[in-house]
Protein backbone atom coordinates (compact mmCIF):
# COMPACT_ATOMS: atom_id res chain seq x y z
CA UNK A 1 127.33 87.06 109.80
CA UNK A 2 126.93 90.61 109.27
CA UNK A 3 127.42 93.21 112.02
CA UNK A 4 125.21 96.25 112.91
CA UNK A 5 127.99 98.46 112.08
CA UNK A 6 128.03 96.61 108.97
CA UNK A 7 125.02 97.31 107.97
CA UNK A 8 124.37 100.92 108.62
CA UNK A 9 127.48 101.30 106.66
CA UNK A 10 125.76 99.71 104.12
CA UNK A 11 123.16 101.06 103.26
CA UNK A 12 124.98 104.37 103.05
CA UNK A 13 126.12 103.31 99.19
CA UNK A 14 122.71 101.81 98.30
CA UNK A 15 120.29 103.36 95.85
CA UNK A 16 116.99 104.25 97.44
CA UNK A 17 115.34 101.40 95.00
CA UNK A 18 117.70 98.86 96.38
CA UNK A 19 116.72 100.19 99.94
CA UNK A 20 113.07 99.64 99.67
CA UNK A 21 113.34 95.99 98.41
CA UNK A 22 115.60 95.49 101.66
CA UNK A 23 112.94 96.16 103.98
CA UNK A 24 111.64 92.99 103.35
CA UNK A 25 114.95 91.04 104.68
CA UNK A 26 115.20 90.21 108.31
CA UNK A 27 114.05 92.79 111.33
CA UNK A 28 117.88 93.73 111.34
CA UNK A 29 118.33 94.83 108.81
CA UNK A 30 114.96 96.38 108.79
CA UNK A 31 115.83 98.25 111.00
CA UNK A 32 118.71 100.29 109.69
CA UNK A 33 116.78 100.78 105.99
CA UNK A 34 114.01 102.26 107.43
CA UNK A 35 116.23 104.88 109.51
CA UNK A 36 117.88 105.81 106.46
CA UNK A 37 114.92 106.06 104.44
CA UNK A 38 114.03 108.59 106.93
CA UNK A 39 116.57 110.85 105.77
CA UNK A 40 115.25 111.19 102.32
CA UNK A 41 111.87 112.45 103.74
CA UNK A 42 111.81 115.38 103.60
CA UNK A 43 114.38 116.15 100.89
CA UNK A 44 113.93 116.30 97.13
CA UNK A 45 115.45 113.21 95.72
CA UNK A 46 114.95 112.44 92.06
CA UNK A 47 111.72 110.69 91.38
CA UNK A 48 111.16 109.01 94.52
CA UNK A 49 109.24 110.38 97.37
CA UNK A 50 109.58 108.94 100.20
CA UNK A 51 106.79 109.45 102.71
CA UNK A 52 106.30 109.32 106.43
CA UNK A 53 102.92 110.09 106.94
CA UNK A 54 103.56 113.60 106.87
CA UNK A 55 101.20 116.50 105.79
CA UNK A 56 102.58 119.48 103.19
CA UNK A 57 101.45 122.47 103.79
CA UNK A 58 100.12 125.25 101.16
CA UNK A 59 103.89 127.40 101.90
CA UNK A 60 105.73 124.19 100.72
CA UNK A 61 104.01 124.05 97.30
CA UNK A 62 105.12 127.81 97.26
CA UNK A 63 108.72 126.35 97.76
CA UNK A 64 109.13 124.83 94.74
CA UNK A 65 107.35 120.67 95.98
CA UNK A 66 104.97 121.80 92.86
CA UNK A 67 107.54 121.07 90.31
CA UNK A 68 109.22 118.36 92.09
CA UNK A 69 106.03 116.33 92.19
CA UNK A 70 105.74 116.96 88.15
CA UNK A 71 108.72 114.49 88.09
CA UNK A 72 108.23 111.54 90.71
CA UNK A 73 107.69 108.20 89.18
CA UNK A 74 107.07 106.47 92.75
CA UNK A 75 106.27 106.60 96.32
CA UNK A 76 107.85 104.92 99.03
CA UNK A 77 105.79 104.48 102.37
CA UNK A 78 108.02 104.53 105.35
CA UNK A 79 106.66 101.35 107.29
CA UNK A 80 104.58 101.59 110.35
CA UNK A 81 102.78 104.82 109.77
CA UNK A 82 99.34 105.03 109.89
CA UNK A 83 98.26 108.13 107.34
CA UNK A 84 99.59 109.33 103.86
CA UNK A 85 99.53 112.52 104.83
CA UNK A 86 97.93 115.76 102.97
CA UNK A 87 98.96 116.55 100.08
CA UNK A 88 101.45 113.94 99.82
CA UNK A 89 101.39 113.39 96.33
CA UNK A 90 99.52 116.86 94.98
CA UNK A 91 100.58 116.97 90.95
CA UNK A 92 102.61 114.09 90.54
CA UNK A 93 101.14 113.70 86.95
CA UNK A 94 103.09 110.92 85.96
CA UNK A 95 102.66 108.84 88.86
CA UNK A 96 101.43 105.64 87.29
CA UNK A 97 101.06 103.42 90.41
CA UNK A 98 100.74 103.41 94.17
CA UNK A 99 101.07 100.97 96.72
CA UNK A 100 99.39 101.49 99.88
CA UNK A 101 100.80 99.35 102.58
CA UNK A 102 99.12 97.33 105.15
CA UNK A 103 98.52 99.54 108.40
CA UNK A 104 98.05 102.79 106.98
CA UNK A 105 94.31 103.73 107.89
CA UNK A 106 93.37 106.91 106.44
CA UNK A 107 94.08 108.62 103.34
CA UNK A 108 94.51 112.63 103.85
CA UNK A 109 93.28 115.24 102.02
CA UNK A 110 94.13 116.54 98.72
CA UNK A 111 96.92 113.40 98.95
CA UNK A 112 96.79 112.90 94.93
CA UNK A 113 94.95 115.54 93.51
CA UNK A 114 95.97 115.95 90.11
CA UNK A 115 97.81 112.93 89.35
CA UNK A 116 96.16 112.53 85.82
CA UNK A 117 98.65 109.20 84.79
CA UNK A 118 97.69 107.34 87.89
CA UNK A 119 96.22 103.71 86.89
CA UNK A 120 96.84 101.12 89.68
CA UNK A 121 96.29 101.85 92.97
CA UNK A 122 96.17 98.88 95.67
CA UNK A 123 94.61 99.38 98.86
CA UNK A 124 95.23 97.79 102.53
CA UNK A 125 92.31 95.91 104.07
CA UNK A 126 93.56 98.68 107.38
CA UNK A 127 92.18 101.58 105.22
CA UNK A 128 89.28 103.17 106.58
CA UNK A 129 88.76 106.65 105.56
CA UNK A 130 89.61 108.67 102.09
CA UNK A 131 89.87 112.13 102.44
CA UNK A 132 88.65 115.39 100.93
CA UNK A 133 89.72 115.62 97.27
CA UNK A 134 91.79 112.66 97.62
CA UNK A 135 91.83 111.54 93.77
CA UNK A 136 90.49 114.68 92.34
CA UNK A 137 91.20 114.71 88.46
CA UNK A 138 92.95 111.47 88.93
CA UNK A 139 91.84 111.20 84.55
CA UNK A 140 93.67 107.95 83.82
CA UNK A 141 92.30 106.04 86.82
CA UNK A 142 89.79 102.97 85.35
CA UNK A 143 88.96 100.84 88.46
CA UNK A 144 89.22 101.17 92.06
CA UNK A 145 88.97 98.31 94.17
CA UNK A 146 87.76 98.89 97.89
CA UNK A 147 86.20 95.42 98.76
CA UNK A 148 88.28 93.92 100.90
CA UNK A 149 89.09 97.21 102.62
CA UNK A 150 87.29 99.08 106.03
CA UNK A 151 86.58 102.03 104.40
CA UNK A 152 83.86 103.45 106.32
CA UNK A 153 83.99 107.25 104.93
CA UNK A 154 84.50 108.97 101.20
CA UNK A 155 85.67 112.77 101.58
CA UNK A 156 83.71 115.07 99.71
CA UNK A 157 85.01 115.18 95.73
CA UNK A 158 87.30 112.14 96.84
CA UNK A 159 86.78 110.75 92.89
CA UNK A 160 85.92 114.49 91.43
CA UNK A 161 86.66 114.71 87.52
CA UNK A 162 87.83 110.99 87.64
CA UNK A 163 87.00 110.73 83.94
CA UNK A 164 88.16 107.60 83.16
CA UNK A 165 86.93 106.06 86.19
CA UNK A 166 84.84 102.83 85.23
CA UNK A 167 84.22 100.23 87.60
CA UNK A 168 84.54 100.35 91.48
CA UNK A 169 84.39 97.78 94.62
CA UNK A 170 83.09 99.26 97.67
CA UNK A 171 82.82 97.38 100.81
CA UNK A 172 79.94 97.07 103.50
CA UNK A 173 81.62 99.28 106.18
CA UNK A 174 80.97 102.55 103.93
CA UNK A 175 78.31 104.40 105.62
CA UNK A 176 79.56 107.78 105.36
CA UNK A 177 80.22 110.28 101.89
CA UNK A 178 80.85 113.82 101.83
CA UNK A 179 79.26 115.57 98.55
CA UNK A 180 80.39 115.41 94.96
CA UNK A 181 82.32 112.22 95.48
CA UNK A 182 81.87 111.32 92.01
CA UNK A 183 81.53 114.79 90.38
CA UNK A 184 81.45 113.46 86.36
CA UNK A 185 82.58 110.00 86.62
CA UNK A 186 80.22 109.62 83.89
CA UNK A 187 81.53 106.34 82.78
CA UNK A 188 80.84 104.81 86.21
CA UNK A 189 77.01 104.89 86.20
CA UNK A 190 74.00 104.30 83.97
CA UNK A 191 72.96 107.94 81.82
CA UNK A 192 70.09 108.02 84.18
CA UNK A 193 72.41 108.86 86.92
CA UNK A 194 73.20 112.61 86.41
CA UNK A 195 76.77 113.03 87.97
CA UNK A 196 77.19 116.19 85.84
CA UNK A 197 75.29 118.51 87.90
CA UNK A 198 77.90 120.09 90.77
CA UNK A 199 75.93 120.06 94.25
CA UNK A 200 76.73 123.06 96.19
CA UNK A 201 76.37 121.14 100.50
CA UNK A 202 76.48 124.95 101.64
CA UNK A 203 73.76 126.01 99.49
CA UNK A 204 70.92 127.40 102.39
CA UNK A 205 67.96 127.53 100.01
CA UNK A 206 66.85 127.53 96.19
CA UNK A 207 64.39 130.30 94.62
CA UNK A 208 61.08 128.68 93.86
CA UNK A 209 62.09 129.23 89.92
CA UNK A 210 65.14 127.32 90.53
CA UNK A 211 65.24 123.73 90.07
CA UNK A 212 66.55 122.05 93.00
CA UNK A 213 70.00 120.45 92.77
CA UNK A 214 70.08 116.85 94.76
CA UNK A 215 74.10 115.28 95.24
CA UNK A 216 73.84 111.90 93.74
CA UNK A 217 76.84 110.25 95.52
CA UNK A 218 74.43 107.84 97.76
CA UNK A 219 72.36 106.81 94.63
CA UNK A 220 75.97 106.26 92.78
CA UNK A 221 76.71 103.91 95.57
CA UNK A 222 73.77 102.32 95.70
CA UNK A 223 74.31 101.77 92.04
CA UNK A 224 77.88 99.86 92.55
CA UNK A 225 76.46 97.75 95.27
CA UNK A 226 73.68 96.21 93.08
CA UNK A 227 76.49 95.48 90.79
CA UNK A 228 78.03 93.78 93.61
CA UNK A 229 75.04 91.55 94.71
């Protein structure tokens, strides 16, 4: 029978790939991986990032998180947290997969902007909102799979310059979309469906000369639900 002391000492002289497939053994030990995950937070460590939920602000990408991100291969969500904070995973361009766990219920802004290798990304049925940005020029993502989630809200240019991006799931409980979610995601809709055309929400007016430029997010959306039916 192993001892608390026993295990905290442990888990000292563990690699943080061996600490994440712990967290799935009993609540005691549990309980000392994800305090020592913790401690890896908010440090640079390899090509892990381990994430609490935390934002990044625009003077830590000044600080050299930038080129960091450029080499992270994987993301660790600390357990029990309810947000992947903003910017969490800004320019990790060879971030290949992410696995949302269950309980996490929004998505922040700008979380993986940029992260042009990123092909497989599961979602928890918890999730509810996806933020501003929030897979901007994501170029290697092909399908996104929101079905079974609560998503009720899509942050304006959440799938902007998602090239690749060619089928998507979206669930009842969306009812809300900011503009430009799907800013050329050509190969997600029909060529009658112009996504090409960048709709400016701030835009007052148009001159009478001007043809008027219409966001087609809700008709996009309207689009994957009839494949859906």
């Amino acid at each position: 029978m192993h001892t608390d002391d026993f295990r905290r000492l442990f888990v000292g002289f563990v690699m943080v790939d061996t600490l994440v497939a712990m967290r799935w053994l009993e609540r005691k030990w549990h309980v000392v991986v994800e305090k020592k995950l913790t401690e890896f937070e908010d440090e640079p460590f390899g090509e892990i990032v381990v994430h609490g939920g935390n934002d990044i602000s625009d003077e830590a990408y000044s600080d050299g998180t930038e080129e960091r991100m450029k080499l992270v291969t994987k993301v660790v969500f600390l357990l029990n947290i309810m947000k992947v904070g903003d910017r969490a995973c800004l320019f990790a361009s060879i971030l290949v997969t992410v696995d949302i766990p269950e309980g996490i219920t929004s998505i922040g802004y700008d979380s993986f902007v940029g992260c042009s290798s990123l092909k497989y990304i599961t979602f928890p049925k918890s999730l509810t909102s996806i933020g501003k940005g929030c897979f901007a020029y994501c170029s290697s993502l092909v399908f996104v799979d929101l079905l079974h989630t609560n998503v009720q809200e899509l942050g304006q240019c959440a799938f902007y310059n998602c090239t690749s991006l060619r089928e998507m799931k979206v669930p009842d409980s969306l009812q809300a979309f900011g503009s430009n979610v799907f800013y050329n995601c050509s190969e997600l809709v029909p060529s009658h469906i112009d996504v090409s055309e960048e709709y400016d929400s701030d835009l007052e007016s148009v001159e009478e000369s001007d043809e008027e430029r219409v966001d087609v997010t809700s008709e996009v959306i309207a689009h994957l639900r009839s494949l859906q039916s």
